[in-house]
Protein backbone atom coordinates (compact mmCIF):
# COMPACT_ATOMS: atom_id res chain seq x y z
CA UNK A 1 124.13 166.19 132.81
CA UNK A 2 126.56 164.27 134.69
CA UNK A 3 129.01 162.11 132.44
CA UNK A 4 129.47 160.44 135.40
CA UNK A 5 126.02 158.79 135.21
CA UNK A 6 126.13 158.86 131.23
CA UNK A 7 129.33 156.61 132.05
CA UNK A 8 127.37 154.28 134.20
CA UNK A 9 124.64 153.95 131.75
CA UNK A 10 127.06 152.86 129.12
CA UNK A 11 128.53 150.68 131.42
CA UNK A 12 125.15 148.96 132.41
CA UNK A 13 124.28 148.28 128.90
CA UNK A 14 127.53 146.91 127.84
CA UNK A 15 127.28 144.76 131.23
CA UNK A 16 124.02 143.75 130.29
CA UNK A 17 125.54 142.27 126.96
CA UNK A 18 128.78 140.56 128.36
CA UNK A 19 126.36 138.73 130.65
CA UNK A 20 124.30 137.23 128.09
CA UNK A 21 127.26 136.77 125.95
CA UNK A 22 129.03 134.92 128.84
CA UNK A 23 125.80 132.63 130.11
CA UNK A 24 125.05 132.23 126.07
CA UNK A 25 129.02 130.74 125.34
CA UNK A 26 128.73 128.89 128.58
CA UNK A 27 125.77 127.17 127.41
CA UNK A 28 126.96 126.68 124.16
CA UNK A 29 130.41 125.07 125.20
CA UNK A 30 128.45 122.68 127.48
CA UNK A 31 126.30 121.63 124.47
CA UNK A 32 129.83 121.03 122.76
CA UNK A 33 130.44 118.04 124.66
CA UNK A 34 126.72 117.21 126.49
CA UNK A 35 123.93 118.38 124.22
CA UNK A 36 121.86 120.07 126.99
CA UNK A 37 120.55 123.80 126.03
CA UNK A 38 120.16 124.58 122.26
CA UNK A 39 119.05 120.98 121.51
CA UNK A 40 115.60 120.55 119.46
CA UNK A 41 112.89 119.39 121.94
CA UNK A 42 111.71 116.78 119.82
CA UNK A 43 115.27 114.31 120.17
CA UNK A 44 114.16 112.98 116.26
CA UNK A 45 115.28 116.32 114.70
CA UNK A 46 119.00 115.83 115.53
CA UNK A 47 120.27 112.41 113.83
CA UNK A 48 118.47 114.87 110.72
CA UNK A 49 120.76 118.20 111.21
CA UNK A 50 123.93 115.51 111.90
CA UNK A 51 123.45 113.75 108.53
CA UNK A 52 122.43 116.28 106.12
CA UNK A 53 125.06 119.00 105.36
CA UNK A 54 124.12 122.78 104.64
CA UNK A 55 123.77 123.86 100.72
CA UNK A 56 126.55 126.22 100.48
CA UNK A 57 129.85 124.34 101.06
CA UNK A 58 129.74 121.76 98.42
CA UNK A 59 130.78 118.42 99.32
CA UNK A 60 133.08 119.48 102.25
CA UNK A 61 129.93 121.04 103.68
CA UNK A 62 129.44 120.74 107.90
CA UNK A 63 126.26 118.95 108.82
CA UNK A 64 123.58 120.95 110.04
CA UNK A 65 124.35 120.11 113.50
CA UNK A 66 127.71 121.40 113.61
CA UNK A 67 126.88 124.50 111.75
CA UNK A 68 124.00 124.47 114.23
CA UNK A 69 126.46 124.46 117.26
CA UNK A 70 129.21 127.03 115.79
CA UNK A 71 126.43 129.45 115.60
CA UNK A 72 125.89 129.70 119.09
CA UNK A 73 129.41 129.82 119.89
CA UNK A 74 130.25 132.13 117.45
CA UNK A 75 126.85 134.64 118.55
CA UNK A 76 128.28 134.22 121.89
CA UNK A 77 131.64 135.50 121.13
CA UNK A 78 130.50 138.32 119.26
CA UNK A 79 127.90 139.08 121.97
CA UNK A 80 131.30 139.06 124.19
CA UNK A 81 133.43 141.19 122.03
CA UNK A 82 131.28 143.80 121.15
CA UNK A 83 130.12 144.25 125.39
CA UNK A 84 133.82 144.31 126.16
CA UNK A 85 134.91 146.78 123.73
CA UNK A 86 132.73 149.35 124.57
CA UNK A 87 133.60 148.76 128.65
CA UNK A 88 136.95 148.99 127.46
CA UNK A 89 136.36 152.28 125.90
CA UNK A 90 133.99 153.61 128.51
CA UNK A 91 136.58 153.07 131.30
CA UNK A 92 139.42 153.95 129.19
CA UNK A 93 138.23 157.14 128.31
CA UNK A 94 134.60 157.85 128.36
CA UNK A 95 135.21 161.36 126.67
CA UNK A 96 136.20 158.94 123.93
CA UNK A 97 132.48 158.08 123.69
CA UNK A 98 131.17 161.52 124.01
CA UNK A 99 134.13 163.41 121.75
CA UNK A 100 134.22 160.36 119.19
CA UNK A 101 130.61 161.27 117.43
CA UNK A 102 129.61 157.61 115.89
CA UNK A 103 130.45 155.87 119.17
CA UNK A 104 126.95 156.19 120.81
CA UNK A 105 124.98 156.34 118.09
CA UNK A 106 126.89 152.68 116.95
CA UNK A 107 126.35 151.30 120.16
CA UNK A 108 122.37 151.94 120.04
CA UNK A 109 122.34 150.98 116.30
CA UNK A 110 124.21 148.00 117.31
CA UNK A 111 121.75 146.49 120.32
CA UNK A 112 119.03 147.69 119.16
CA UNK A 113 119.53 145.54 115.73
CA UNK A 114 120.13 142.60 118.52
CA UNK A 115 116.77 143.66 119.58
CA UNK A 116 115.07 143.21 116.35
CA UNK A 117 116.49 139.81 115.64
CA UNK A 118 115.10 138.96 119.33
CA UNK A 119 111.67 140.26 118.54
CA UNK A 120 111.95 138.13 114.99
CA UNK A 121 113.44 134.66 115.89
CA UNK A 122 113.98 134.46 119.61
CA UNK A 123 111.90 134.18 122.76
CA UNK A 124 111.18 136.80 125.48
CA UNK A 125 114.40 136.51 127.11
CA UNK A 126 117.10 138.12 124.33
CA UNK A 127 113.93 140.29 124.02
CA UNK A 128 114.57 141.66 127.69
CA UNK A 129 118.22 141.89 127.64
CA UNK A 130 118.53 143.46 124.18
CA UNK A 131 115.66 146.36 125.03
CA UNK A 132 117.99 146.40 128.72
CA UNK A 133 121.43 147.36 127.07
CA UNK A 134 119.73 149.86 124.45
CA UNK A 135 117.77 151.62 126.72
CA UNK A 136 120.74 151.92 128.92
CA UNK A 137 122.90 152.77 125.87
CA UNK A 138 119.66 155.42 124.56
CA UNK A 139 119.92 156.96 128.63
CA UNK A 140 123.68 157.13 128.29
CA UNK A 141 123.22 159.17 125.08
CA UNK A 142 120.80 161.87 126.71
CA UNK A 143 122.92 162.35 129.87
CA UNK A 144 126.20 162.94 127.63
CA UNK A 145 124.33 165.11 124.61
């Protein structure tokens, strides 16, 4: 097939994953200074996470609550990294992709491992995106085979 469309695909599935990337780092930066999005629901659990500190660490261990917060921001910028590279790549050179053999099979291996941590800890919306950007990365595959 076209690898005009197998570009687009790859494209769309990397887009899919910058987006949720971006909204997730926006989120988490506005929890950084006004505690709004990945706060627990019942407002008793967080004076906990601030003053106990994670196991591993020792004594200069964060608190829960920052560790709790760098998570997010750190998912988020790997979320970001990993979408742009492969738009990077794709509009590069997308005979990169195709000539480069682990590049597609990566990218699928990649989001859809996102896709089994959504199905295992997260809620039906990182379920949706994740299944999104690997079927669009599993299309792109077929149209450039």
């Amino acid at each position: 097939m076209s690898d005009t469309a197998a570009q687009a695909w790859f494209i769309a599935g990397a887009g899919v994953i910058i987006a949720a990337g971006a909204l997730h780092m926006w989120m988490a930066l506005v929890d950084a200074v006004r505690p709004s999005y990945f706060v627990p629901k019942d407002r008793s659990l967080r004076p906990a996470m601030e003053s106990v500190q994670m196991c591993f660490g020792g004594t200069a261990a964060p608190s829960m609550w920052r560790v709790w917060r760098g998570i997010h921001v750190t998912h988020s910028l790997g979320l970001l990294a990993f979408g742009l590279l492969c738009v990077v790549i794709a509009t590069y050179d997308f005979g990169l992709v195709t000539s480069i053999d682990a590049i597609r099979p990566l990218e699928i291996a990649v989001s859809a491992a996102y896709l089994a941590i959504s199905l295992r800890f997260f809620f039906y919306g990182p379920v949706i995106i994740t299944a999104t950007a690997t079927a669009c990365f599993v299309i792109a595959t077929a149209l450039s085979a």
